[in-house]
Protein backbone atom coordinates (compact mmCIF):
# COMPACT_ATOMS: atom_id res chain seq x y z
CA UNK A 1 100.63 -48.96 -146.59
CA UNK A 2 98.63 -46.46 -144.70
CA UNK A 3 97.10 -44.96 -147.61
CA UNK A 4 95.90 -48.58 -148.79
CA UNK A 5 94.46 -49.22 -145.45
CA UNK A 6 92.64 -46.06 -144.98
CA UNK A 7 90.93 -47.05 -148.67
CA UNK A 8 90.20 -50.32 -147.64
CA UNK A 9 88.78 -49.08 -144.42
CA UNK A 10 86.46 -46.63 -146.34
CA UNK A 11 85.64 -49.28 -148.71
CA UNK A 12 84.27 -51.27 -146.31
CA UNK A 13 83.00 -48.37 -144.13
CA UNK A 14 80.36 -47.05 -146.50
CA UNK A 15 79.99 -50.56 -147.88
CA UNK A 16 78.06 -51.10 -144.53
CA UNK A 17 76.83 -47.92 -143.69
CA UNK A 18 74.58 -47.83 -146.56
CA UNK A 19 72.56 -51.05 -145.92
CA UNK A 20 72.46 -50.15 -142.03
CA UNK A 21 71.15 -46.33 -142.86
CA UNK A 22 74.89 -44.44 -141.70
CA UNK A 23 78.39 -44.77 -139.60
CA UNK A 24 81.06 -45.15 -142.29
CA UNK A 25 82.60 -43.11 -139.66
CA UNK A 26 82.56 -45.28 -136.76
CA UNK A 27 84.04 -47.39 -138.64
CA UNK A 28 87.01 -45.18 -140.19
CA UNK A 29 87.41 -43.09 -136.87
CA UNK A 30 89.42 -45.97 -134.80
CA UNK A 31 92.01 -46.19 -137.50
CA UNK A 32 92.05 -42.93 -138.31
CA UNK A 33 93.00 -42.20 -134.65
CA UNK A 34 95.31 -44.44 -134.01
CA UNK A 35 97.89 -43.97 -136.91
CA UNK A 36 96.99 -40.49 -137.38
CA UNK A 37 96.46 -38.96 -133.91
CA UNK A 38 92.55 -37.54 -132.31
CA UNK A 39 93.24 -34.38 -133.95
CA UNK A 40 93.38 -35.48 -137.25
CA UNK A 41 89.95 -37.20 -137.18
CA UNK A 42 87.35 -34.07 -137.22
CA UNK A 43 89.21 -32.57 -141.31
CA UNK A 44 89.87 -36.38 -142.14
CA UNK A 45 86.38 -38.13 -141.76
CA UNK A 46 84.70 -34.54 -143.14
CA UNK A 47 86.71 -34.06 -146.21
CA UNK A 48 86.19 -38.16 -146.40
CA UNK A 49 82.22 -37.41 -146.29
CA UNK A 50 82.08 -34.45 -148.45
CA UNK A 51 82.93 -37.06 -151.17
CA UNK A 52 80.73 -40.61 -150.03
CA UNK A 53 77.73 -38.33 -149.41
CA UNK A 54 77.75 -36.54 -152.97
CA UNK A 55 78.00 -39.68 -154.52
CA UNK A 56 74.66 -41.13 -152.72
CA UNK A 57 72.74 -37.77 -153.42
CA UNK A 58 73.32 -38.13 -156.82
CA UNK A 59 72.30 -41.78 -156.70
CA UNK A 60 69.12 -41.00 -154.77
CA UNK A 61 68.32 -37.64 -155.62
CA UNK A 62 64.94 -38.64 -156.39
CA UNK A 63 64.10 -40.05 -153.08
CA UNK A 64 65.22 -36.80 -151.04
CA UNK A 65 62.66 -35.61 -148.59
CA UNK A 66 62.63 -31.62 -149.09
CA UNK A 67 60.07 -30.98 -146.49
CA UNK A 68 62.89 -32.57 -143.22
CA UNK A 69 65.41 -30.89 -145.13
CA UNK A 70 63.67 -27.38 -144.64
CA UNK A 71 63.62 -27.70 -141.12
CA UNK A 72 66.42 -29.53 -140.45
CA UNK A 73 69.37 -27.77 -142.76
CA UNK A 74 69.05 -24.75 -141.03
CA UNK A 75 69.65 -25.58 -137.74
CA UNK A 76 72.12 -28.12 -138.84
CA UNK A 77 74.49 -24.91 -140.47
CA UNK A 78 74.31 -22.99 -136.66
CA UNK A 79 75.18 -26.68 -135.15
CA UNK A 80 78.05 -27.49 -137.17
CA UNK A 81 79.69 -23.61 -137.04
CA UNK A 82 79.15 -23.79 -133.26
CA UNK A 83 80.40 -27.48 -132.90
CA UNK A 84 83.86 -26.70 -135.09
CA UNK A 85 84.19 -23.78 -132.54
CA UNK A 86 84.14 -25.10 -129.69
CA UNK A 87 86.43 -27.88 -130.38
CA UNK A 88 89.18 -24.79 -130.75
CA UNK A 89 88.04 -23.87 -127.40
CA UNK A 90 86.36 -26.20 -124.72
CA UNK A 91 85.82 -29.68 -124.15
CA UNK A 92 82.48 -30.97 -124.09
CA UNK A 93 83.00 -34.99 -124.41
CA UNK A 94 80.31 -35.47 -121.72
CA UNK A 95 77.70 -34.63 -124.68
CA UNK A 96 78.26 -37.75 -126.37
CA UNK A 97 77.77 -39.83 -123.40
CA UNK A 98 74.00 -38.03 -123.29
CA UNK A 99 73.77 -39.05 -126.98
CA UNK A 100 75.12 -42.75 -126.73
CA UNK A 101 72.56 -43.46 -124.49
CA UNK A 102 69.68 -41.62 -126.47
CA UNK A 103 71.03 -44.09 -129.33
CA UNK A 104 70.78 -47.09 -127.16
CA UNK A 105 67.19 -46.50 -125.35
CA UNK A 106 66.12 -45.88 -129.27
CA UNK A 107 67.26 -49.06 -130.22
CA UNK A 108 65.95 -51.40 -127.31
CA UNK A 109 63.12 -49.32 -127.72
CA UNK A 110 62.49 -50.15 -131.58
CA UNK A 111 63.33 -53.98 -130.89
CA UNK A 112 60.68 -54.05 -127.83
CA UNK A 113 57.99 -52.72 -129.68
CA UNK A 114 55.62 -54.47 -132.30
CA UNK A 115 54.28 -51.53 -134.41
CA UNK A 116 56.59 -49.76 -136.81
CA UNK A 117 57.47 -46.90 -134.51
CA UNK A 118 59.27 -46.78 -131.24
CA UNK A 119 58.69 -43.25 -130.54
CA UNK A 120 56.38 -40.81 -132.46
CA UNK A 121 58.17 -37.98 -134.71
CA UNK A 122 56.78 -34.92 -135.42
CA UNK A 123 58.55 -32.48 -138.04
CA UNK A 124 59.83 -30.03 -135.72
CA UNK A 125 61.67 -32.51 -134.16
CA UNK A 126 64.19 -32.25 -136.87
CA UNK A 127 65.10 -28.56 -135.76
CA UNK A 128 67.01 -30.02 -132.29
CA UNK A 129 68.27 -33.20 -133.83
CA UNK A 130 69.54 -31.42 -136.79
CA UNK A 131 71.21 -28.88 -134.45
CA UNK A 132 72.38 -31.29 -131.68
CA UNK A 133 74.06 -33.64 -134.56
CA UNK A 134 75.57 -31.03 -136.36
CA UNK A 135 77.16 -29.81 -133.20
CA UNK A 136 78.45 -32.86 -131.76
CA UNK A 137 79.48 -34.16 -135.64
CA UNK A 138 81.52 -30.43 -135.54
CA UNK A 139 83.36 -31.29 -132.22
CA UNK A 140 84.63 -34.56 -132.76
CA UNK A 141 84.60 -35.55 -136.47
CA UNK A 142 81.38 -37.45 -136.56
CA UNK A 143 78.26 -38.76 -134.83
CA UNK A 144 77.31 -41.70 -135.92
CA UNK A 145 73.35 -42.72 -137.40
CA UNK A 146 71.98 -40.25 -134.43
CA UNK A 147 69.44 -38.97 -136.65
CA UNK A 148 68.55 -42.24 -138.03
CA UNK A 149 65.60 -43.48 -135.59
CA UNK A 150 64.13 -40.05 -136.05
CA UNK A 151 63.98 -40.83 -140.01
CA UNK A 152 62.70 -44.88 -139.31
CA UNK A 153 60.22 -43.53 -136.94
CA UNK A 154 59.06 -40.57 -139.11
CA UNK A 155 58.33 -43.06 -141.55
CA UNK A 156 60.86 -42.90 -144.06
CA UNK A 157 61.97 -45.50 -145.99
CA UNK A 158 65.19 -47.23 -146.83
CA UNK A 159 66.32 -44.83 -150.20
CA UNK A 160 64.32 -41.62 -148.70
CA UNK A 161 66.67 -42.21 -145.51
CA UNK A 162 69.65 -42.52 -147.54
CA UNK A 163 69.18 -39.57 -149.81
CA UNK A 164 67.81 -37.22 -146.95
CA UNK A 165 70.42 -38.44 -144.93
CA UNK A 166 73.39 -37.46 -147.59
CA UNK A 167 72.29 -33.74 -147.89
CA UNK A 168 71.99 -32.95 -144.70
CA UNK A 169 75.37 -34.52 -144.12
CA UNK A 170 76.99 -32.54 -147.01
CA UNK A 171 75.40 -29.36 -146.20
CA UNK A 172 77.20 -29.88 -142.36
CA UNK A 173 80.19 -31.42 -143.90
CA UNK A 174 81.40 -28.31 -145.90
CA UNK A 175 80.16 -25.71 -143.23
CA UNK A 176 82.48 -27.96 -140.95
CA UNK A 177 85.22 -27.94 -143.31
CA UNK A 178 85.22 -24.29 -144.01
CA UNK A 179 85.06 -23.84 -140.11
CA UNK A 180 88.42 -25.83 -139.42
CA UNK A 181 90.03 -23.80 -141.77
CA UNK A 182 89.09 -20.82 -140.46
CA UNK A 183 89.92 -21.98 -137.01
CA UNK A 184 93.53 -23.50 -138.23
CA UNK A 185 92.75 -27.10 -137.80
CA UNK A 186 92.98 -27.87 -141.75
CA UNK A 187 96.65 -29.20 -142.14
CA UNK A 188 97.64 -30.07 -146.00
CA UNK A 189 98.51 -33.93 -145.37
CA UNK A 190 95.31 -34.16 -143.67
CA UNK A 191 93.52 -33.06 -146.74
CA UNK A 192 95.51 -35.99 -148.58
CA UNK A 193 94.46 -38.70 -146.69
CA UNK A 194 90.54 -36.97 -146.63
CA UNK A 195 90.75 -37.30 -150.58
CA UNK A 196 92.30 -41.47 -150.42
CA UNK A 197 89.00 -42.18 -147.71
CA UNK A 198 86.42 -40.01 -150.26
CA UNK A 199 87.34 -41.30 -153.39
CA UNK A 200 87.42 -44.88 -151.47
CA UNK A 201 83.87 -44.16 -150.88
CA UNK A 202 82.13 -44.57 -154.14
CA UNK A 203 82.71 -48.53 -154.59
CA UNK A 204 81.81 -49.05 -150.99
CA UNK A 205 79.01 -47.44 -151.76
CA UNK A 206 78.06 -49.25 -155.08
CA UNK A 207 78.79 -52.12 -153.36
CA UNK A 208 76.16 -51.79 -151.20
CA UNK A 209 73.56 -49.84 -153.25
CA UNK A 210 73.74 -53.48 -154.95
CA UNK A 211 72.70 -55.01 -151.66
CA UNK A 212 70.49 -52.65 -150.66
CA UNK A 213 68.31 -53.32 -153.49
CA UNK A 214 67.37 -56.71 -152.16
CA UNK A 215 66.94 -55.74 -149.01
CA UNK A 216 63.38 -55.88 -147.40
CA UNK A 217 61.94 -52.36 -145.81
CA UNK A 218 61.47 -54.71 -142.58
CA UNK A 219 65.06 -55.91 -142.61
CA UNK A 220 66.65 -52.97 -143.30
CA UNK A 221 65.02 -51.28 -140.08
CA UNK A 222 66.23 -53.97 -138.28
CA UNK A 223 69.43 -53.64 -139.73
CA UNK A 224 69.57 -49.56 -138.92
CA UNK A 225 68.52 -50.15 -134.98
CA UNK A 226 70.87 -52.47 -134.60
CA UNK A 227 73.75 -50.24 -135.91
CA UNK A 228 72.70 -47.37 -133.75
CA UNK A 229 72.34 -49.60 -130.37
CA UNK A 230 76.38 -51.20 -131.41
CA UNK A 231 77.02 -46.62 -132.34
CA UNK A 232 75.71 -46.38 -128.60
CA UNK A 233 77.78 -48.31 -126.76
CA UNK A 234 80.72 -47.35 -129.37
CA UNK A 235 80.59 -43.83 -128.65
CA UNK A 236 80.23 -44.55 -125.06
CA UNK A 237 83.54 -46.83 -124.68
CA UNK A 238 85.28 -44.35 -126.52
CA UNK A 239 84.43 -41.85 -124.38
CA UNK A 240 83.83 -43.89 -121.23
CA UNK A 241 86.65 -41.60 -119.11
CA UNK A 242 84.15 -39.00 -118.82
CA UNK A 243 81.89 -41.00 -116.60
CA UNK A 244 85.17 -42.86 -114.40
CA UNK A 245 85.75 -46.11 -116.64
């Protein structure tokens, strides 16, 4: 019964996350956690993405922007070796609060303004937010579409996001997997269930590759801001004992 609901939570999961630009993850984390334990979410929702984000490269691969990718990769590998560190070591949970409110001033942010960009985006930017995703997606599984208004406001659009999106996400996923191995957090059942949630992946996301298609450049914006201001106040409930709630 578990294994059918963790499919049918991944269905759905990258079902959505592919019309609103990311956050099969938000979406998989909750049950993930609560039949499986916290610990088992970081191997879990990586192995998961190893599989849903090979399957969108190769759908998209001609829509991939190399020239984010050059800056952003690198800085992504340091993020995600130091991120699957430190969750052997510390605990840094008041991060995410920082970045659950840079997701929600984004989005009000997008909504309030008229012209097509909320904040301007140069390519450098993609060095930190590569690095500060990769870290924070290292120490607790997964960060939600963080890096998505700096794609929308860069000026990508909806396939270029996608594709973009999916390498950088693979390139952090396996440097995180290889890290919780190394660092003994890799049990063999979790492995299992990473393998049900990745192979659910590919009709969630043909599913919504079909939707996608008919969706406007407009409303699919729309659609992504409005996923990372719900991510925002998602990450910060979950995490809302850092700040007293």
């Amino acid at each position: 019964m578990l294994l059918l609901l963790l499919a049918l939570t991944s269905v759905l999961g990258w079902f959505v996350s592919i019309i609103v630009g990311g956050g099969s993850s938000l979406i998989l984390m909750p049950i993930v956690g609560i039949f499986l334990g916290a610990q088992a979410i970081p191997p879990i929702i990586t192995i998961g993405g190893i599989f849903g984000n090979a399957e969108r490269i190769y759908v998209y691969w001609s829509n991939v922007n190399w020239k984010i990718l050059k800056w952003e990769i690198p800085a992504a590998v340091v993020g995600a070796l130091l991120g699957a560190f430190t969750l052997s070591k510390l605990d840094l949970e008041w991060l995410t609060i920082i970045v659950a409110a840079f997701l929600i001033i984004s989005a009000i942010s997008s909504f309030l303004k008229k012209n097509e960009q909320s904040f301007t985006v140069k390519m450098w930017y993609f060095i930190p937010g590569g690095f500060i995703h990769a870290f924070l997606s290292g120490l607790i599984g997964s960060m939600g579409p963080i890096l998505a208004p700096f794609y929308i406001n860069y000026g990508l659009k909806k396939e270029e996001l996608l594709a973009t999106q999916a390498i950088d996400r693979l390139v952090v996923h396996c440097i995180k997997l290889i890290a919780y191995g190394v660092f003994g957090m890799l049990q063999l059942p979790y492995i299992g269930y990473g393998l049900v949630i990745g192979l659910a992946s590919f009709p969630g996301n043909w599913l919504g590759g079909l939707v996608l298609e008919k969706i406007s450049e407009r409303l699919f914006r729309q659609l992504v801001f409005s996923f990372v201001m719900f991510s925002g106040f998602f990450i910060f409930w979950e995490h809302r004992q850092v700040v007293g709630f």
